[in-house]
N, C-alpha and C. Protein backbone atom coordinates (compact mmCIF):
# COMPACT_ATOMS: atom_id res chain seq x y z
N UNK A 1 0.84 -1.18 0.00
CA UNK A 1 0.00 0.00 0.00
C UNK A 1 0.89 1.24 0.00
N UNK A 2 0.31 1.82 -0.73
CA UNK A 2 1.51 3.29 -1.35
C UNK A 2 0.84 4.28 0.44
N UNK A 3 2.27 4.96 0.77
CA UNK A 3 1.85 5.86 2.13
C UNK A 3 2.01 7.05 1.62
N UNK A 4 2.16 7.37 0.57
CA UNK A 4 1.76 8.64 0.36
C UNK A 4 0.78 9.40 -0.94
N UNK A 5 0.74 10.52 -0.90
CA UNK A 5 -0.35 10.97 -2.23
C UNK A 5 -0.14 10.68 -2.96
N UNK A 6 -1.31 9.46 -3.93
CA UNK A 6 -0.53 8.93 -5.14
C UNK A 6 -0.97 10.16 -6.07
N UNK A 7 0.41 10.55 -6.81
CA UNK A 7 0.04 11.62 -8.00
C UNK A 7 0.04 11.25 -9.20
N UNK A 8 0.58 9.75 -9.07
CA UNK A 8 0.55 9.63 -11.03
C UNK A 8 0.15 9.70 -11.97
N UNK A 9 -1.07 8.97 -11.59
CA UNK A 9 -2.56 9.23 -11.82
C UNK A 9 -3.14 10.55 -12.49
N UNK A 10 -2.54 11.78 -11.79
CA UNK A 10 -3.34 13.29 -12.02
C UNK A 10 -1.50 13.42 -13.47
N UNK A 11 -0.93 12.95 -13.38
CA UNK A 11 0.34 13.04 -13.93
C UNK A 11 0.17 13.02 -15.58
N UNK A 12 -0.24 11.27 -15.30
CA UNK A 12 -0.68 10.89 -16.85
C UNK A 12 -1.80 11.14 -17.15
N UNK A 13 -3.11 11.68 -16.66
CA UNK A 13 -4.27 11.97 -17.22
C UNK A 13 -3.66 13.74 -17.88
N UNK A 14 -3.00 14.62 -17.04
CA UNK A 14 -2.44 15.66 -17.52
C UNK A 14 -1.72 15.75 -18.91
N UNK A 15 -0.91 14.89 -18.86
CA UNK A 15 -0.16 14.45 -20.24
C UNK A 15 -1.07 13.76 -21.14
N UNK A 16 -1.90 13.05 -21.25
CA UNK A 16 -2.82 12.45 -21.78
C UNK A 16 -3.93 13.49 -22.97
N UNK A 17 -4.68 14.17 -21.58
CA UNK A 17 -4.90 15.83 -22.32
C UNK A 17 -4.33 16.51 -22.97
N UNK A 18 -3.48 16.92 -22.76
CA UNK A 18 -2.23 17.78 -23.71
C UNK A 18 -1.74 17.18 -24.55
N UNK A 19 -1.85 15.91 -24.88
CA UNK A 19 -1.35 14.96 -26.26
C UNK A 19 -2.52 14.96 -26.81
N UNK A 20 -4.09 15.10 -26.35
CA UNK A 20 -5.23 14.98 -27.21
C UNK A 20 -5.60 16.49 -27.44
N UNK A 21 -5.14 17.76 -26.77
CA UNK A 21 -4.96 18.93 -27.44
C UNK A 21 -4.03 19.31 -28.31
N UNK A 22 -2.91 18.32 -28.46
CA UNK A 22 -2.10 18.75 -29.68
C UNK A 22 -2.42 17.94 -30.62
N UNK A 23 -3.03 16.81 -30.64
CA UNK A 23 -3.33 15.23 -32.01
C UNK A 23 -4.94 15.96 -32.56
N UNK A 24 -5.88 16.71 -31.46
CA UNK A 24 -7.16 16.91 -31.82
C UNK A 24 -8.05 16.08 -32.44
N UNK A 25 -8.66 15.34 -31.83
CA UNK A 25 -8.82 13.51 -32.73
C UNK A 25 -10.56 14.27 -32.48
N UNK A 26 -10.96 13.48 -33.73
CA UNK A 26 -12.43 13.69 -33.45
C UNK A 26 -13.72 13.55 -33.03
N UNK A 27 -13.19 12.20 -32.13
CA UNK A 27 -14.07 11.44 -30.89
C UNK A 27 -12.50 10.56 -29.57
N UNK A 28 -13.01 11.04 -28.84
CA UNK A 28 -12.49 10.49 -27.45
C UNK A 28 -13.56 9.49 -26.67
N UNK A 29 -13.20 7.86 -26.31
CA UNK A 29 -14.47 6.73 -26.12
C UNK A 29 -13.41 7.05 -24.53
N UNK A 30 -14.55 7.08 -23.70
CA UNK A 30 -13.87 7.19 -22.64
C UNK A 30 -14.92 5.40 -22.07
N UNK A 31 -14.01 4.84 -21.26
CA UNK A 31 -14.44 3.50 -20.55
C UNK A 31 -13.50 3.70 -19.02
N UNK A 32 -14.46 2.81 -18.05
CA UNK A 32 -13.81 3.25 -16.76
C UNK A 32 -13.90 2.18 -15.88
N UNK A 33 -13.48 1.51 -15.33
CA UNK A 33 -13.94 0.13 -14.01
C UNK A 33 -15.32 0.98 -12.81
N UNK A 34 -15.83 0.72 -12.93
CA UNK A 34 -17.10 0.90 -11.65
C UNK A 34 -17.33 0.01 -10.59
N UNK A 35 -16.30 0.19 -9.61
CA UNK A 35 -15.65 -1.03 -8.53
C UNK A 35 -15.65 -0.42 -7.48
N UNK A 36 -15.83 -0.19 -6.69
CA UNK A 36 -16.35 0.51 -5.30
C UNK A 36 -15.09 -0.09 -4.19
N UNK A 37 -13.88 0.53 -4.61
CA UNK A 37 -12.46 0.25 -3.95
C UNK A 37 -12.54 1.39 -2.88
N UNK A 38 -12.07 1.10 -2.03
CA UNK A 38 -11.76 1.64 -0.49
C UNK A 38 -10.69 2.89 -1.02
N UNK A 39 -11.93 3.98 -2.02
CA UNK A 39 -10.78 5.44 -2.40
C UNK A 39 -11.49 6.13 -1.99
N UNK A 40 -12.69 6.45 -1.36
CA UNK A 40 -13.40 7.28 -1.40
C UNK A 40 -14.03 8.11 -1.67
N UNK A 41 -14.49 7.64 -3.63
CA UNK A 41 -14.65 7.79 -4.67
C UNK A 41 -15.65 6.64 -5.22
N UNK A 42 -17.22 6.37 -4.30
CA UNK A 42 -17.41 5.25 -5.09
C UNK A 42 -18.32 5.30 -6.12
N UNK A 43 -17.89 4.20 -7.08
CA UNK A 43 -18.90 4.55 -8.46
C UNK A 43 -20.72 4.91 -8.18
N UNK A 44 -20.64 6.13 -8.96
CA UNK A 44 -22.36 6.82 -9.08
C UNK A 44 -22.10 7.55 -7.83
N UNK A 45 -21.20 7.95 -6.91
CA UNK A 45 -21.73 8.78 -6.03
C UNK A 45 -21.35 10.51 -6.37
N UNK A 46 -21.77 11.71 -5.71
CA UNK A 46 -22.05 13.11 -6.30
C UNK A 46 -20.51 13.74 -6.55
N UNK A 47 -19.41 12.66 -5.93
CA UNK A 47 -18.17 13.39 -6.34
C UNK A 47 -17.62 12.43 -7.96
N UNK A 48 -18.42 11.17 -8.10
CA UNK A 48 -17.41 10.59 -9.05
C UNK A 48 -18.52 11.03 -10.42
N UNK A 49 -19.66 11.08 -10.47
CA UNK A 49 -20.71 11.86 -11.67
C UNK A 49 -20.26 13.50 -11.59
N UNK A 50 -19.51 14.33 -10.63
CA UNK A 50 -18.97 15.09 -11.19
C UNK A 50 -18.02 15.49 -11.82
N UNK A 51 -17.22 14.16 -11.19
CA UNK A 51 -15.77 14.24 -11.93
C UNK A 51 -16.23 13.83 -13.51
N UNK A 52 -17.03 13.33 -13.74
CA UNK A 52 -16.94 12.58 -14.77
C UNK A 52 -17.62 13.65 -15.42
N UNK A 53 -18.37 15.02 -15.27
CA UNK A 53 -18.81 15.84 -16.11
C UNK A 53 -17.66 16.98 -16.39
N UNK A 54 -16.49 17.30 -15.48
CA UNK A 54 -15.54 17.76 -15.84
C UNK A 54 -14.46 17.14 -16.90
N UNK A 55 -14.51 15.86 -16.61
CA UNK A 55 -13.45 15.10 -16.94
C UNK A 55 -13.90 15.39 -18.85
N UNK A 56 -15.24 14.78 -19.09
CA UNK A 56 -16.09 14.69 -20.83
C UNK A 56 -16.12 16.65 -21.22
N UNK A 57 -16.05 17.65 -19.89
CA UNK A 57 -16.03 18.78 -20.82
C UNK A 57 -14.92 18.87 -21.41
N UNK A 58 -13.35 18.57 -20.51
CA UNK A 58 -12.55 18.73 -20.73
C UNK A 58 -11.79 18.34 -22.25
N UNK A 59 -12.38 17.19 -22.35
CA UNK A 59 -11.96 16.60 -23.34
C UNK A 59 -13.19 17.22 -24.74
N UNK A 60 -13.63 17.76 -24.26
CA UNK A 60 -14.76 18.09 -25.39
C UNK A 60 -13.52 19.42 -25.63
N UNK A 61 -13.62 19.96 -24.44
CA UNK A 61 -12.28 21.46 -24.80
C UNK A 61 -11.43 21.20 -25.66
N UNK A 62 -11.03 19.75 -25.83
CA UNK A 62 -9.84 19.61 -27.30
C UNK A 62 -10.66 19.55 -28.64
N UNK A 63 -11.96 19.82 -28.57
CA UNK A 63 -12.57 19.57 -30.26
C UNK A 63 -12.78 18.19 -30.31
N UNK A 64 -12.98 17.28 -29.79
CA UNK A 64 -13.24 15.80 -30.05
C UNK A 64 -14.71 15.53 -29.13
N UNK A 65 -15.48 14.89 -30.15
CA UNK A 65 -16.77 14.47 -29.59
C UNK A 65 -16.29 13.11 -28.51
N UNK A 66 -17.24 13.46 -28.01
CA UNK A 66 -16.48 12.58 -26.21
C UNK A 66 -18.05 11.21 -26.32
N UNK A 67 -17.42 10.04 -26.06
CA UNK A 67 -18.36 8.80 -26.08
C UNK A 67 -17.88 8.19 -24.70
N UNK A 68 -19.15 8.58 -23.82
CA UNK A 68 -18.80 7.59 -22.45
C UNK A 68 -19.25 6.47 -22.49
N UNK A 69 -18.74 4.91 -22.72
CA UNK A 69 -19.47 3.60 -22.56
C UNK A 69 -20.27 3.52 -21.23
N UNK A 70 -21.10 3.19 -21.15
CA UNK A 70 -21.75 2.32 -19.69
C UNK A 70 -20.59 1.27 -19.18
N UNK A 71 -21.11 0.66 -17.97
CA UNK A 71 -20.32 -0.38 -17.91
C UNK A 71 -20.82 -1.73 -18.17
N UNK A 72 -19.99 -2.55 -18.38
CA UNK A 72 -20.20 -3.84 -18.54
C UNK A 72 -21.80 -4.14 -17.42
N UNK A 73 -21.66 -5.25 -17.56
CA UNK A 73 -22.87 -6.06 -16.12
C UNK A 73 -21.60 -6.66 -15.41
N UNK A 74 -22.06 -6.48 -13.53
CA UNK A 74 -21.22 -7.69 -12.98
C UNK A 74 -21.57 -8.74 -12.61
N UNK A 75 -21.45 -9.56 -12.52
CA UNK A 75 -22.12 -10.82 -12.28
C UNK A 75 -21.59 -10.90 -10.98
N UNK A 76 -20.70 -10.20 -10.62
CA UNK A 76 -20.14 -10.75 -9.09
C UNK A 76 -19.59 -11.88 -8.62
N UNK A 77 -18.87 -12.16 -9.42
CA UNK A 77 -17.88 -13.33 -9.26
C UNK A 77 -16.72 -13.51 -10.28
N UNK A 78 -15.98 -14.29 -10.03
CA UNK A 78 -14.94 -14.25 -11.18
C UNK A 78 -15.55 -15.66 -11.51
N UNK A 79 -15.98 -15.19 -12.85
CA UNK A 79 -16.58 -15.95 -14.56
C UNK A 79 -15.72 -17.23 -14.63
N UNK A 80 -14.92 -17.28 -14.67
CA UNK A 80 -14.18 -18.28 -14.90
C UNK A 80 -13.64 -19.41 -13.94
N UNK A 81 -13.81 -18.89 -12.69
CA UNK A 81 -13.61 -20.06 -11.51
C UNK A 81 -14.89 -20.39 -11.42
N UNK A 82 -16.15 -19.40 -11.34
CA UNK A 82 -17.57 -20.09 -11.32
C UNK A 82 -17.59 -21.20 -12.32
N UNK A 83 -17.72 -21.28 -13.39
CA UNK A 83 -17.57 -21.86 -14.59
C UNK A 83 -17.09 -23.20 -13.81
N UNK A 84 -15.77 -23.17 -13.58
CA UNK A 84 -14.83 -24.62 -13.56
C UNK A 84 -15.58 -25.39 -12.18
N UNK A 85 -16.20 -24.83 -11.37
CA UNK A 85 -17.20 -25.25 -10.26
C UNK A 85 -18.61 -25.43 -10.80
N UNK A 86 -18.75 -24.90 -11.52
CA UNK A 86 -20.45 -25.66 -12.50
C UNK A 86 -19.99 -25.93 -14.01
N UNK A 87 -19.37 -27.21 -13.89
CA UNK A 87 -18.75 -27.24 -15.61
C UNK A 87 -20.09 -27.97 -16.37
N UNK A 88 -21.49 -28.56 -15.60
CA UNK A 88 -22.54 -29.04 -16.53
C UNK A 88 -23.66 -27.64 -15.99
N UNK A 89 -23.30 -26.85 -15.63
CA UNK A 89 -24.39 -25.53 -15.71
C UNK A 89 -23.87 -24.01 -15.63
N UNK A 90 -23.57 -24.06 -16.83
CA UNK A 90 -22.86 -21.94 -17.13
C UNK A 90 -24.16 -21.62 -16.20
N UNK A 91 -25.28 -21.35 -16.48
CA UNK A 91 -26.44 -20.62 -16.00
C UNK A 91 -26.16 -20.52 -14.64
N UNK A 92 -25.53 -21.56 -13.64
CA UNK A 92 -25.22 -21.14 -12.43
C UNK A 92 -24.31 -20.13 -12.12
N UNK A 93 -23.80 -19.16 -13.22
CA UNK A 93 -23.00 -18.45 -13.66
C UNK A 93 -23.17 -16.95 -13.49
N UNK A 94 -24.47 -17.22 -14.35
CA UNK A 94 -25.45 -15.99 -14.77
C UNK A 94 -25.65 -15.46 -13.63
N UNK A 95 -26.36 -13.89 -13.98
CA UNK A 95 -26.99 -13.12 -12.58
C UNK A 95 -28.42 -12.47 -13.31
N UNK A 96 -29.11 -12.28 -12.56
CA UNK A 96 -30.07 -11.44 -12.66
C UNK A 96 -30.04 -10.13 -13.09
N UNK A 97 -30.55 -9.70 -14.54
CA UNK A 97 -29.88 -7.93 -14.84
C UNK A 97 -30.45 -7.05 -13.63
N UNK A 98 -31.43 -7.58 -12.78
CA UNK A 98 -31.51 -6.39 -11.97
C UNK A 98 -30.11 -6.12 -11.00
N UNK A 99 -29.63 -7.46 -10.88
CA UNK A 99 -28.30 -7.23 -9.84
C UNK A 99 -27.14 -6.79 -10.76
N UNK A 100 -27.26 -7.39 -11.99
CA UNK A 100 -25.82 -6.70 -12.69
C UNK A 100 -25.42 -5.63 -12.57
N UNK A 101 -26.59 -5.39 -13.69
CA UNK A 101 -27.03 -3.81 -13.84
C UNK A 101 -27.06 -2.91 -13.10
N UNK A 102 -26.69 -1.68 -12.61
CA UNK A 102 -27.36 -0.32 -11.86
C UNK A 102 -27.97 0.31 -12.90
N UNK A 103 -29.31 0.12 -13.11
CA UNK A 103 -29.87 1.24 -13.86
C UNK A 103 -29.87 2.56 -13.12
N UNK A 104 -30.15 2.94 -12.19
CA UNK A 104 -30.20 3.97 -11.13
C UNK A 104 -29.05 4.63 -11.58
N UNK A 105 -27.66 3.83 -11.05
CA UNK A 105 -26.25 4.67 -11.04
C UNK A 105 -25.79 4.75 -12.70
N UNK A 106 -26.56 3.97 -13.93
CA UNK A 106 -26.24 4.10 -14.90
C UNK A 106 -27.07 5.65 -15.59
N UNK A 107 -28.47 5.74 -15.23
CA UNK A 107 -29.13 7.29 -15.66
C UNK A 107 -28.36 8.34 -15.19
N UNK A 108 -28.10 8.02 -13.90
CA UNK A 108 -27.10 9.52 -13.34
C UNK A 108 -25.84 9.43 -14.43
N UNK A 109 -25.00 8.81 -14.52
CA UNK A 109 -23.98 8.47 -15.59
C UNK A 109 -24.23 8.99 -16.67
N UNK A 110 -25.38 9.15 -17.35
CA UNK A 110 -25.41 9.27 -18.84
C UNK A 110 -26.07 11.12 -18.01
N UNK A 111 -26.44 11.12 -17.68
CA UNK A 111 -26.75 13.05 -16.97
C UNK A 111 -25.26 13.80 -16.72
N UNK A 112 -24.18 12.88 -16.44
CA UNK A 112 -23.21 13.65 -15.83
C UNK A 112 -22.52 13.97 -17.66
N UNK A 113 -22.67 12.38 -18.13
CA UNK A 113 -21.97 12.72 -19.15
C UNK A 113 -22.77 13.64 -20.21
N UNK A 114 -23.49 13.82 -20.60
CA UNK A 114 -24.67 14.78 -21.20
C UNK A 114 -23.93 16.01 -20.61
N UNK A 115 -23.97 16.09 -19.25
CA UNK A 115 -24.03 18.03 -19.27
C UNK A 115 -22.35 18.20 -19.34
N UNK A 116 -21.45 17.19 -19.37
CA UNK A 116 -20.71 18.00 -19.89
C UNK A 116 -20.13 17.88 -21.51
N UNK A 117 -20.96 17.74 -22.07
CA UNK A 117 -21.25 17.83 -23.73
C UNK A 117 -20.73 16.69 -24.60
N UNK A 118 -21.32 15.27 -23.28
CA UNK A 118 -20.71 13.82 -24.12
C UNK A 118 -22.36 13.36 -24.68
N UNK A 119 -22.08 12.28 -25.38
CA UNK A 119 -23.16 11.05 -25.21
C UNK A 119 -22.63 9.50 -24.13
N UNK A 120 -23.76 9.10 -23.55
CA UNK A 120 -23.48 7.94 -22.88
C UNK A 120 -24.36 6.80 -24.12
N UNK A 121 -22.96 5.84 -23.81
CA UNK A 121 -23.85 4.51 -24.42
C UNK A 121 -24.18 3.16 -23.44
N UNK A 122 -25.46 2.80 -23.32
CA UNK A 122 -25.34 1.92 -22.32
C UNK A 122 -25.58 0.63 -23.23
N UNK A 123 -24.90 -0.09 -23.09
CA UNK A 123 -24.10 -1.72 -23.34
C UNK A 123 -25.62 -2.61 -22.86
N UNK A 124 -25.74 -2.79 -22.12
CA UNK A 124 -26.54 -3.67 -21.35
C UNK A 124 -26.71 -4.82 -22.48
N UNK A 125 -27.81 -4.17 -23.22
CA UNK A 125 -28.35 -5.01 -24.43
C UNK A 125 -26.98 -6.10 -25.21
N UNK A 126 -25.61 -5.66 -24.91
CA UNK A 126 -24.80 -6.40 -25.76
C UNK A 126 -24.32 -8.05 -25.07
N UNK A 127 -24.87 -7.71 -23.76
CA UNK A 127 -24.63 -8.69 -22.73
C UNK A 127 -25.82 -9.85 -21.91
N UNK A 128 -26.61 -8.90 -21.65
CA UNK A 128 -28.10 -9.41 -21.33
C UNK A 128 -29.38 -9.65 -22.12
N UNK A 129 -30.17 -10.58 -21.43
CA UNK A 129 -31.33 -10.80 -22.03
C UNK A 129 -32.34 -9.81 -21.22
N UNK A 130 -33.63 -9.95 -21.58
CA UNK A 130 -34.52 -8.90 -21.01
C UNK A 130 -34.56 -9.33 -19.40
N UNK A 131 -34.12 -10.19 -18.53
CA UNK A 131 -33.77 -10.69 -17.48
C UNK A 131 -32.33 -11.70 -16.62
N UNK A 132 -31.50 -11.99 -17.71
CA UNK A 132 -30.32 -12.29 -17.20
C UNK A 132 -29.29 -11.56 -18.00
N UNK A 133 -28.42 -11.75 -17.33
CA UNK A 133 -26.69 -11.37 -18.04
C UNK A 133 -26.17 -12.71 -17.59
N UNK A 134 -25.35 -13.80 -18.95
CA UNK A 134 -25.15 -14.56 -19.16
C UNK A 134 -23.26 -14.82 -18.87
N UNK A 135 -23.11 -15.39 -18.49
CA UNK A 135 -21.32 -15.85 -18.66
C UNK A 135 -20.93 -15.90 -19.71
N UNK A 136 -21.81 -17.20 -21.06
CA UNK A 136 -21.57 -17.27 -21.74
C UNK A 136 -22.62 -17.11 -23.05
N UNK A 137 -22.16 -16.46 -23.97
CA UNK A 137 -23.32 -16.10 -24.82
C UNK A 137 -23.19 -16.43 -26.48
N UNK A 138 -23.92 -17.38 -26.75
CA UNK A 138 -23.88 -18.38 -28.09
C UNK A 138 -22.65 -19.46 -27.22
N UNK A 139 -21.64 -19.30 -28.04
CA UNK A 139 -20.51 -20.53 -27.87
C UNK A 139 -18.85 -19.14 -27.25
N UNK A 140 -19.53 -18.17 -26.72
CA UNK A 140 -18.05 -17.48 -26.14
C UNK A 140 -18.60 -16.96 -24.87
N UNK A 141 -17.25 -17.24 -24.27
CA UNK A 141 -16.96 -16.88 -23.06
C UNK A 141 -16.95 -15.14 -23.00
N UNK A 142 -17.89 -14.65 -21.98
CA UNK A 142 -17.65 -13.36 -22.12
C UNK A 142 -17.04 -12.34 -21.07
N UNK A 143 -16.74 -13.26 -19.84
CA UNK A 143 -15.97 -12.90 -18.98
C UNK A 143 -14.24 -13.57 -19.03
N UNK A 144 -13.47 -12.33 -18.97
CA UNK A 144 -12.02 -13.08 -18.56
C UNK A 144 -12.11 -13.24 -17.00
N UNK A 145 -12.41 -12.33 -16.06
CA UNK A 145 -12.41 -12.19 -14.30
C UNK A 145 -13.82 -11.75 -14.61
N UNK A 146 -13.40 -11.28 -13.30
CA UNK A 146 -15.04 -10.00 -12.89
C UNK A 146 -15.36 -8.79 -13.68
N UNK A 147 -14.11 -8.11 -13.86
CA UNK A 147 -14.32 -7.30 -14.65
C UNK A 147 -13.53 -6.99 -16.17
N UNK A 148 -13.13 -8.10 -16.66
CA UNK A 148 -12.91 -7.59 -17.82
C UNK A 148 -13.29 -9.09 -19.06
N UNK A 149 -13.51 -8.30 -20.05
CA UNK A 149 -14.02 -9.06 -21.10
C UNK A 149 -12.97 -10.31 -21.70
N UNK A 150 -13.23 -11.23 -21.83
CA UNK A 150 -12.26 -12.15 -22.77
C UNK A 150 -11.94 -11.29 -24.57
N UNK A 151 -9.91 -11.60 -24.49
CA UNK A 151 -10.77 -10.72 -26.19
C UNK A 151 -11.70 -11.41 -27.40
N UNK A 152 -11.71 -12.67 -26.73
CA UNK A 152 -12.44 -13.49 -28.00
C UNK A 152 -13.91 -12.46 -28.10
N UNK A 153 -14.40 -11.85 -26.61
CA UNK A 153 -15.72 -11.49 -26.34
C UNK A 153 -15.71 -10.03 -27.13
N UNK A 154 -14.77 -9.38 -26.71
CA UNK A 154 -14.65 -8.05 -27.15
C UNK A 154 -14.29 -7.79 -28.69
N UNK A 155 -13.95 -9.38 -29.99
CA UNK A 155 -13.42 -9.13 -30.85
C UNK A 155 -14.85 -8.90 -31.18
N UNK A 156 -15.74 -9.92 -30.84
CA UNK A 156 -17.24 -10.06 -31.33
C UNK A 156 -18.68 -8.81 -31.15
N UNK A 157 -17.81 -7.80 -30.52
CA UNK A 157 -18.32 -6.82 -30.29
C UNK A 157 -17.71 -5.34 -30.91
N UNK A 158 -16.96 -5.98 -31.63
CA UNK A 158 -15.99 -4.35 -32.29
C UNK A 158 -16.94 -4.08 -33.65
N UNK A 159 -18.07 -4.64 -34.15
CA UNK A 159 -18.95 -3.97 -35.33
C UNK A 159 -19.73 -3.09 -34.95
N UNK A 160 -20.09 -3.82 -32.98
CA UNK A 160 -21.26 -2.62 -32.16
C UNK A 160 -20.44 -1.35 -31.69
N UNK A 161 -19.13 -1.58 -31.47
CA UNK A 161 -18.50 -0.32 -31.27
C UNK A 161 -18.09 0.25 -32.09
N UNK A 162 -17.81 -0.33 -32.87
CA UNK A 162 -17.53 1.04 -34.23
C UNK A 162 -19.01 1.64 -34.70
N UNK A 163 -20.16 0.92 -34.61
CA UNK A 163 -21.62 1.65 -34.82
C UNK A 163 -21.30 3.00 -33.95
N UNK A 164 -21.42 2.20 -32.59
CA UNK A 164 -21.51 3.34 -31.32
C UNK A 164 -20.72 4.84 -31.71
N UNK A 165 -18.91 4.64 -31.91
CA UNK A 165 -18.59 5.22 -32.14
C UNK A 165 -19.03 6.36 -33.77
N UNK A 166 -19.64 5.58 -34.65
CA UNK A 166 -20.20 6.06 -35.75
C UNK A 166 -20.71 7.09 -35.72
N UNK A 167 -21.92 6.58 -34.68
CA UNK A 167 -23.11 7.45 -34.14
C UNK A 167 -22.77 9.11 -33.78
N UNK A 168 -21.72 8.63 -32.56
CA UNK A 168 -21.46 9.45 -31.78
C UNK A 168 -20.65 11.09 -33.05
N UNK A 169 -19.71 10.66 -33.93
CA UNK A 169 -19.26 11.78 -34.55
C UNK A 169 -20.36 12.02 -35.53
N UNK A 170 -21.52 11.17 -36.11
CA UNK A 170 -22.27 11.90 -37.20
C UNK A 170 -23.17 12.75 -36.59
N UNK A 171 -24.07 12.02 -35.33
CA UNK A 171 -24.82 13.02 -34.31
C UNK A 171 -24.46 13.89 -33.36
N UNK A 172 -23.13 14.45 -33.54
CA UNK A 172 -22.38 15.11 -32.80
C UNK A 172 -22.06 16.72 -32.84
């Protein structure tokens, strides 16, 4: 555990900016973990939906239309050890989209990103059915852990993100 102010963080997001005010690109996809870590910062609460409306003006300040993803669903477990403990039932896998999902902390999300001159895209639909979010969906695995996608999952999803992204610079 680091004992002092970690600054790196404010370091490379600084440099980060200033390389997308000198490149001027014409959409910035911003994606983020929504993990409720002991920072005192937890996802959807009134300091991290503000950061996140400074963070999309800022980047709107370089001339680039700003695309905030939603987040994934969590299923709350790591996908892949569940799996190897129900190897004749993925479905014991699955979660309920009401638990995945935060619709609640996902509307505030797409408000923070709105006022500061983004669009939010919420995913849900790429993962869930009208009542579960699945482990596995057709014949791929769509969890690597808890929170991140297998790339087999994410290759199968780069036609919906380049839509998304489409969207975002023609309606922009």
């Amino acid at each position: 555990l680091v004992q002092r102010t970690y600054t790196e963080c404010e370091q490379w997001r600084g440099r980060v900016i200033a390389r997308l005010q000198s490149e001027r690109p014409q959409l910035v996809v911003l994606s983020m973990l929504r993990a409720d870590f002991p920072t005192g910062f937890p996802p959807y609460a009134r300091a991290w939906l503000d950061s996140l409306t400074g963070l999309v003006r800022q980047l709107r300040d370089t001339g680039a239309e700003v695309l905030v993803l939603g987040p994934i669903p969590n299923l709350h477990s790591n996908v892949p050890e569940c799996l190897s403990v129900h190897l004749d039932d993925a479905t014991a896998c699955s979660s309920p989209r009401g638990t995945a999902v935060n619709e609640t902390g996902m509307a505030s999300e797409r408000a923070a990103a709105e006022a500061g001159g983004g669009r939010y895209a919420d995913l849900t639909e790429l993962f869930c059915t009208a009542d579960r979010c699945p482990a596995i969906v057709g014949n791929a695995l769509v969890y690597h852990n808890q929170y991140h996608l297998t790339p087999y999952y994410a290759q199968l999803l780069a036609p919906a993100m380049g839509a998304l992204a489409d969207r975002a610079l023609f309606t922009g």
